[in-house]
N, C-alpha and C. Protein backbone atom coordinates (compact mmCIF):
# COMPACT_ATOMS: atom_id res chain seq x y z
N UNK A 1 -81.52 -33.41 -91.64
CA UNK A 1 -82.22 -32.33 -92.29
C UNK A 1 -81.26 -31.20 -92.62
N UNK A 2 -82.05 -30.36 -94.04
CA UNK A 2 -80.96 -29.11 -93.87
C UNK A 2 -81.12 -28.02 -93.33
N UNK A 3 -79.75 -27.94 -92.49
CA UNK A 3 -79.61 -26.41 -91.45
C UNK A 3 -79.93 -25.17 -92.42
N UNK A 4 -80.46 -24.10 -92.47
CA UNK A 4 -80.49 -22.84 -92.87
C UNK A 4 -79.45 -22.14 -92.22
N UNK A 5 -78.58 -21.39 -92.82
CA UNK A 5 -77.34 -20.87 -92.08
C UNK A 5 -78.50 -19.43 -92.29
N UNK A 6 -78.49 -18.87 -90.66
CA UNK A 6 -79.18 -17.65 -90.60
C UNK A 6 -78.34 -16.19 -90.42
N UNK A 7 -79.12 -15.48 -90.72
CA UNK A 7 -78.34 -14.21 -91.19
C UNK A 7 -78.03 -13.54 -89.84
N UNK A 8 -77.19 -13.31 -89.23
CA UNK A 8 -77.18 -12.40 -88.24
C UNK A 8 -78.45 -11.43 -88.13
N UNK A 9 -78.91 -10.96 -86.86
CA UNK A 9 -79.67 -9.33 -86.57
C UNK A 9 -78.81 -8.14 -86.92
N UNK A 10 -77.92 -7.99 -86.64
CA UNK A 10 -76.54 -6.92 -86.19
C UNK A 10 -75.58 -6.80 -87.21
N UNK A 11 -74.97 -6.30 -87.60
CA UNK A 11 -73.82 -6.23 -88.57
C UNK A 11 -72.59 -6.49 -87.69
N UNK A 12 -71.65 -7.51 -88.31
CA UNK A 12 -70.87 -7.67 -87.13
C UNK A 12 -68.89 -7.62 -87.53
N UNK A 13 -68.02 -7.32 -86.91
CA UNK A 13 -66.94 -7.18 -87.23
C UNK A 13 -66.23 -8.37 -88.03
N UNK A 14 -65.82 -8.81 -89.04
CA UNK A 14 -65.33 -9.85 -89.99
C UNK A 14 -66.86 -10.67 -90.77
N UNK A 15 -67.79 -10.05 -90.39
CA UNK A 15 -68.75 -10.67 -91.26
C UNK A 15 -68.63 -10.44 -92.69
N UNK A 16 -68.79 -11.52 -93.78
CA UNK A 16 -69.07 -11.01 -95.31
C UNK A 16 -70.65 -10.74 -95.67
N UNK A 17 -69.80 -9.50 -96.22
CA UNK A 17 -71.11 -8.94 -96.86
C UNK A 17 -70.78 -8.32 -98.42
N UNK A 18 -72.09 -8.18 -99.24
CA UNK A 18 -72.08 -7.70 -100.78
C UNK A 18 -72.48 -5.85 -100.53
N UNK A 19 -71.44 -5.42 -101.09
CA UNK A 19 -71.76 -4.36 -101.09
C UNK A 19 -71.50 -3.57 -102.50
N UNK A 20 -71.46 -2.50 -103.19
CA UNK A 20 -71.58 -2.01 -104.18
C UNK A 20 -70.78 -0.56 -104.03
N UNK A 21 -69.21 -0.61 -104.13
CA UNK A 21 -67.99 -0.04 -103.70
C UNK A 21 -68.18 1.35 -104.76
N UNK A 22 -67.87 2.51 -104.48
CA UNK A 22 -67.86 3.45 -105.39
C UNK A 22 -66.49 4.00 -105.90
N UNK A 23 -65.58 3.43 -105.52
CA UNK A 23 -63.91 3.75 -105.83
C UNK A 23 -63.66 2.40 -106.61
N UNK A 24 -64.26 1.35 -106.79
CA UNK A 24 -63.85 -0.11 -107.44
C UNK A 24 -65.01 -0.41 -108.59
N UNK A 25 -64.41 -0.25 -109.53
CA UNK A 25 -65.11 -0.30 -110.95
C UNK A 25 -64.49 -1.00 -112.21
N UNK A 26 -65.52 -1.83 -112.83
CA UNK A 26 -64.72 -2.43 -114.71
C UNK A 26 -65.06 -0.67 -115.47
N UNK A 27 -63.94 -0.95 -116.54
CA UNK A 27 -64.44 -0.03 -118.00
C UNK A 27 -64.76 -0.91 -118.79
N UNK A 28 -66.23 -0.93 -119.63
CA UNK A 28 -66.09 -1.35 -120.71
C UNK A 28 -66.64 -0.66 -122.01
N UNK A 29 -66.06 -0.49 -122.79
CA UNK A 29 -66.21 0.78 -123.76
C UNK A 29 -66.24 1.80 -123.05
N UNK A 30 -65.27 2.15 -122.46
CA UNK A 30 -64.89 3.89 -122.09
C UNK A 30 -65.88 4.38 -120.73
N UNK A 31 -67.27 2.90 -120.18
CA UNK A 31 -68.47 3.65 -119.31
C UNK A 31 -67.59 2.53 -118.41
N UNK A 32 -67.49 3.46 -117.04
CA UNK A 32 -67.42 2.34 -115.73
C UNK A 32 -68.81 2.04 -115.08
N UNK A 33 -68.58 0.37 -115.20
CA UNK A 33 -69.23 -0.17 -114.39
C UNK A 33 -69.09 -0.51 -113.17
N UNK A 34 -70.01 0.34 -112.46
CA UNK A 34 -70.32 -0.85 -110.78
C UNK A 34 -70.52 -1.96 -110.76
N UNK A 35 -70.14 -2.96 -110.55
CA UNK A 35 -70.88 -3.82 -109.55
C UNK A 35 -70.52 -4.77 -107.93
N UNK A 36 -72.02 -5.57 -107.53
CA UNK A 36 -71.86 -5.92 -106.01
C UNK A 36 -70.33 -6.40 -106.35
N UNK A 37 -69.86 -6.35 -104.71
CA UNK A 37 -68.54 -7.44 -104.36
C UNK A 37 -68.91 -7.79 -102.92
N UNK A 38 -68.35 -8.99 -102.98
CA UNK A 38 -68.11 -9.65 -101.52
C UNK A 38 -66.76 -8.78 -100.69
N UNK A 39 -66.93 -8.53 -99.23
CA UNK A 39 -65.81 -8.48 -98.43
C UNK A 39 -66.08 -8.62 -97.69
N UNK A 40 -65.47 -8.33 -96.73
CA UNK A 40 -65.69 -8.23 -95.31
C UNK A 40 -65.48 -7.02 -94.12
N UNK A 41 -66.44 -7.07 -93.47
CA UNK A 41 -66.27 -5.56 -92.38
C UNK A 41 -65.69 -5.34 -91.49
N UNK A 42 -64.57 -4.13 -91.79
CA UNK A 42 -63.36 -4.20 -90.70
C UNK A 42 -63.55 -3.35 -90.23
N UNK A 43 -64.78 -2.57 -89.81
CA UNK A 43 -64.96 -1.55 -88.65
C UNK A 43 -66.36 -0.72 -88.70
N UNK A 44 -66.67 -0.80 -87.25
CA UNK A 44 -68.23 -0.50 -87.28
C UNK A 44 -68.39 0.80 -86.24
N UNK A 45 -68.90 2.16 -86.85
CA UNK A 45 -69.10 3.14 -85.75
C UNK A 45 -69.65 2.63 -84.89
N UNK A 46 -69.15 3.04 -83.46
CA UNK A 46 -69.92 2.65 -82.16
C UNK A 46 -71.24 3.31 -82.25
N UNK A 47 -71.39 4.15 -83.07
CA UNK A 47 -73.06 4.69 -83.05
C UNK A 47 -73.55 4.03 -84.32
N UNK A 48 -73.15 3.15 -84.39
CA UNK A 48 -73.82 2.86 -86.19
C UNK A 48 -74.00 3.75 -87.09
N UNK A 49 -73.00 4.86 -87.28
CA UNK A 49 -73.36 5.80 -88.05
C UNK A 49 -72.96 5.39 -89.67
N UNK A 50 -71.44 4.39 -89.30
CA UNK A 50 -70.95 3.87 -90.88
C UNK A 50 -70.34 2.74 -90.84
N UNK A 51 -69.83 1.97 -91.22
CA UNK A 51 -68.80 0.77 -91.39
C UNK A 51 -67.76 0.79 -92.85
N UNK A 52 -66.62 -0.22 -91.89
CA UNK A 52 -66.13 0.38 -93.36
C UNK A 52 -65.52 -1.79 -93.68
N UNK A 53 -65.90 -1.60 -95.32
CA UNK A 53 -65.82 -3.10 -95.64
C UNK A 53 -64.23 -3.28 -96.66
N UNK A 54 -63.77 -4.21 -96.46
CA UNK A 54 -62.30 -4.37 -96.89
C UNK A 54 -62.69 -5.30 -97.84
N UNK A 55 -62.53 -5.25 -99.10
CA UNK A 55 -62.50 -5.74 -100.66
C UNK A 55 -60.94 -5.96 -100.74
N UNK A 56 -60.97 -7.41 -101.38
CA UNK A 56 -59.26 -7.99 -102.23
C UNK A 56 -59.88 -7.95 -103.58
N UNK A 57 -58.44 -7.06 -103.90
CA UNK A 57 -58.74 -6.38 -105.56
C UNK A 57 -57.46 -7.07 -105.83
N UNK A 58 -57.31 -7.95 -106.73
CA UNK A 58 -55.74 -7.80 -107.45
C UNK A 58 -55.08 -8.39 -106.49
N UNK A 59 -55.26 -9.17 -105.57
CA UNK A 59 -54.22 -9.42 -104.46
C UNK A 59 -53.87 -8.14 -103.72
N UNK A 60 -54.26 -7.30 -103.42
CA UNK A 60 -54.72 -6.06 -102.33
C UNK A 60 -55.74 -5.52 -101.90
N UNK A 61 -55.66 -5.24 -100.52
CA UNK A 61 -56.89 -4.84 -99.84
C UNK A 61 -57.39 -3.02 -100.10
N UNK A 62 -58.66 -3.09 -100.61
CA UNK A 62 -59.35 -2.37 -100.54
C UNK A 62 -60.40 -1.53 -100.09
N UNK A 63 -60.15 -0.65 -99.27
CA UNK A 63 -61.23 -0.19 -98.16
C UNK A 63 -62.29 0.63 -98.40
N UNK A 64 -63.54 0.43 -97.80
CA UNK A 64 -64.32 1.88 -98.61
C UNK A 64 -65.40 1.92 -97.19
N UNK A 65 -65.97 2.76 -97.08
CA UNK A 65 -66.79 3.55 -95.82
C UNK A 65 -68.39 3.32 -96.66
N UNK A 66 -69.49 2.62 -95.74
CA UNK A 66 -70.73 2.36 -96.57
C UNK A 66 -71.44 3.45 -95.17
N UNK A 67 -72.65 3.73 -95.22
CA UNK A 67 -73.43 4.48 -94.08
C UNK A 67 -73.96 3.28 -93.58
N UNK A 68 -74.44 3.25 -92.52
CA UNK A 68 -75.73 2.69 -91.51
C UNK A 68 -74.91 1.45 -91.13
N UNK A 69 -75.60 0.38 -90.48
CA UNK A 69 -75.32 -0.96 -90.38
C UNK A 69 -76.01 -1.62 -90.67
N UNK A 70 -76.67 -1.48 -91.60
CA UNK A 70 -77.35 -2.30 -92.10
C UNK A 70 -76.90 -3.43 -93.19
N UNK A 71 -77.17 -5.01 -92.19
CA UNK A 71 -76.70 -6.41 -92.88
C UNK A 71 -76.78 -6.51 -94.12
């Protein structure tokens, strides 16, 4: 039968997640666009106040700070 790969409860350190980066953007015709990217989370406030998720742009890592922990 097929397994359902289940989502974690918790947000957890090297998990991938889609998030929607505000320093990482396309131009097209002169307007930047957002959109989601996959990375992964390389650090989680001990109070859950923020995490911060590491994006490969270009063959370099890209860091950005999201609020909450929420998966």
């Amino acid at each position: 039968m097929n397994e359902r790969r289940r989502r974690p409860a918790r947000l957890e350190i090297g998990q991938e997640v889609v998030r929607t980066p505000e320093t990482i953007f396309e131009e097209a015709h002169g307007k930047a666009i957002r959109r989601p990217m996959r990375g992964r989370v390389d650090y989680i406030h001990p109070r859950g106040r923020f995490h911060i998720v590491a994006f490969e742009v270009r063959g370099k890592t890209i860091k950005e700070t999201f609020q909450g922990v929420e998966v």
